[in-house]
C-alpha atoms as a PDB file:
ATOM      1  CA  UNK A   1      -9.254  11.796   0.040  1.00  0.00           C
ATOM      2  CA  UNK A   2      -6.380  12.571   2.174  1.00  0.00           C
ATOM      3  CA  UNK A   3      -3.124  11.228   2.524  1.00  0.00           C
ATOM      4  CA  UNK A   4      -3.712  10.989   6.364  1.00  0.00           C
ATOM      5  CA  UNK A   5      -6.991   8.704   5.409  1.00  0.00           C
ATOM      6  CA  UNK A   6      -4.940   6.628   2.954  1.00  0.00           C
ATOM      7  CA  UNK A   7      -2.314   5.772   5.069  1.00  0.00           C
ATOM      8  CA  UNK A   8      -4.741   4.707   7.979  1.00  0.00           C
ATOM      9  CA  UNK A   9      -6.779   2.885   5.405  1.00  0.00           C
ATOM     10  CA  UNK A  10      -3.671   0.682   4.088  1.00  0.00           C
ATOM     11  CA  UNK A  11      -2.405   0.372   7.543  1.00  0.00           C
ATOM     12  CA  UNK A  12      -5.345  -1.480   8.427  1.00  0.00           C
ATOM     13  CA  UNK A  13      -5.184  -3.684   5.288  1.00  0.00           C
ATOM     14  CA  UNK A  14      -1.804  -4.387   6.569  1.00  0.00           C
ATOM     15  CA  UNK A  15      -3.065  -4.934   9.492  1.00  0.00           C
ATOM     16  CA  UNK A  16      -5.927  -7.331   8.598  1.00  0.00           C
ATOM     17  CA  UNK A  17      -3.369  -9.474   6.333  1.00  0.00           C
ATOM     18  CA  UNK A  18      -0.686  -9.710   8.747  1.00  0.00           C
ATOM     19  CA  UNK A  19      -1.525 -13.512   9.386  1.00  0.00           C
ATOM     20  CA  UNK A  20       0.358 -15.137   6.283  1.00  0.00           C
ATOM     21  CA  UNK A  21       4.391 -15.204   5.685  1.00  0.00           C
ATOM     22  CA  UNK A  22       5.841 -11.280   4.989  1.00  0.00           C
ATOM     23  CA  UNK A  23       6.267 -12.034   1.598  1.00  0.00           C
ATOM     24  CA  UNK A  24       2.136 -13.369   1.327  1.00  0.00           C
ATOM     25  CA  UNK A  25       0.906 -10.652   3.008  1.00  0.00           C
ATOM     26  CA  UNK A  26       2.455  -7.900   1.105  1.00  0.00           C
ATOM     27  CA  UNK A  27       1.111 -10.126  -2.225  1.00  0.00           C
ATOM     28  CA  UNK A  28      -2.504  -9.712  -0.493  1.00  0.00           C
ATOM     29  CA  UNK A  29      -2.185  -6.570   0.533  1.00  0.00           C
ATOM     30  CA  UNK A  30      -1.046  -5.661  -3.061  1.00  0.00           C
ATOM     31  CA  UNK A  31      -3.901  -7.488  -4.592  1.00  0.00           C
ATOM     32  CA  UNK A  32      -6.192  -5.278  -2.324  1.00  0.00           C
ATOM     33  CA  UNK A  33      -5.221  -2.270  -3.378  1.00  0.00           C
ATOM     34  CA  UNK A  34      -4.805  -3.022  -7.667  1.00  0.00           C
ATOM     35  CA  UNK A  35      -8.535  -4.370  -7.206  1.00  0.00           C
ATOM     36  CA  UNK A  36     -10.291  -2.293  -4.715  1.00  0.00           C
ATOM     37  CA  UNK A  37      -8.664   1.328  -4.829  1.00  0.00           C
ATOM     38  CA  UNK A  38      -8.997   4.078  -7.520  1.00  0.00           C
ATOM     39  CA  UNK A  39      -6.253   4.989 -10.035  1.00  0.00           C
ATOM     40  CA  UNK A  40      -6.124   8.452  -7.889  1.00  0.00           C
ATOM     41  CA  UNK A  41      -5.384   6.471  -4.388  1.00  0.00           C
ATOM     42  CA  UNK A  42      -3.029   3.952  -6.125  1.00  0.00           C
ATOM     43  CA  UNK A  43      -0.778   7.134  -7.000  1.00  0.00           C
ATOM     44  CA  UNK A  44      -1.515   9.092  -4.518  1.00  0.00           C
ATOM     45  CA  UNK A  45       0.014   6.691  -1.597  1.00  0.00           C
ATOM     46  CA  UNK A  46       2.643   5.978  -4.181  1.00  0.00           C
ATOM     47  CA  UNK A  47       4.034   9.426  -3.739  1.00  0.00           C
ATOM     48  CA  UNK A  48       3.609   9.508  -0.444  1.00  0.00           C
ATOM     49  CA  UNK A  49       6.027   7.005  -0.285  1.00  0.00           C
ATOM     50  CA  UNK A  50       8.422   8.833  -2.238  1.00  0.00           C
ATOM     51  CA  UNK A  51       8.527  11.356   0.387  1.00  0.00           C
ATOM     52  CA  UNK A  52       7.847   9.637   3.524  1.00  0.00           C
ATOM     53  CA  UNK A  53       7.156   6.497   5.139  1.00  0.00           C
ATOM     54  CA  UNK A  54       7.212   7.010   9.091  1.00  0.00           C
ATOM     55  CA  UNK A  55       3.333   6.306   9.364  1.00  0.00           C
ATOM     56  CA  UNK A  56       3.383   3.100   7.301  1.00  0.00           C
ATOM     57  CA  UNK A  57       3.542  -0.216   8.912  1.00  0.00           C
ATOM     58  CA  UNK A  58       6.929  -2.321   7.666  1.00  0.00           C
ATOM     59  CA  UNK A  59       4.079  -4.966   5.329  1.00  0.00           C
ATOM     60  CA  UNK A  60       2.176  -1.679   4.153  1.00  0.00           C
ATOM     61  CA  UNK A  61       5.524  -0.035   3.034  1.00  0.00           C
ATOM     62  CA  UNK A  62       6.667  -3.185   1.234  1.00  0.00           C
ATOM     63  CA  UNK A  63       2.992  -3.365  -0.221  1.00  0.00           C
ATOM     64  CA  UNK A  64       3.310   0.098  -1.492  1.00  0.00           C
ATOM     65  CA  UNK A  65       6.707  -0.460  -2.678  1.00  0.00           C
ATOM     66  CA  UNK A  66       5.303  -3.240  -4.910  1.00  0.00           C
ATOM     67  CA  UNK A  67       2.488  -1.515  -6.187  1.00  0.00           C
ATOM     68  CA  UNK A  68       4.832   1.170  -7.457  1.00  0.00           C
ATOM     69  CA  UNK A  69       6.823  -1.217  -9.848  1.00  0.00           C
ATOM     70  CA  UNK A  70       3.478  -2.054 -11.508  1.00  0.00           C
ATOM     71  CA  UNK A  71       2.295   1.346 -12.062  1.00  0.00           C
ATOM     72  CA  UNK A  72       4.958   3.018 -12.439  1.00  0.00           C
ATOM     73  CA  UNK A  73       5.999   0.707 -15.665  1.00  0.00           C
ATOM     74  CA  UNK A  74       2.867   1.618 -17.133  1.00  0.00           C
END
């Protein structure tokens, strides 16, 4: 899948879990992605984010951000 897809796709997560404080929605929208996306997707937007964030929404970034510290402990 491309990046360009991947960042769309977690946009609209964002997007759709936008209703809840910041720091709730970037918990769902983490949730979202550990349970729903592969292994491949998880890393992949994870190093897009090492590079560049200007398509990201602010709660997708933080999401993405997030899901970093857990995989990249592992």
């Amino acid at each position: 899948m491309s990046t360009e897809q991947l960042v769309k796709m977690v946009n609209q997560i964002a997007n759709n879990n936008s209703h809840q404080t910041e720091s709730e929605s970037v918990e769902l929208i983490c949730n979202h992605l550990k349970k729903f996306w592969a292994l491949s997707m998880k890393k992949q937007i994870i190093e897009y984010t090492q590079q560049d964030l200007n398509e990201l929404t602010p709660l997708a970034k933080k999401a993405i951000v997030k899901l970093a510290t857990i995989y990249n402990d592992k």
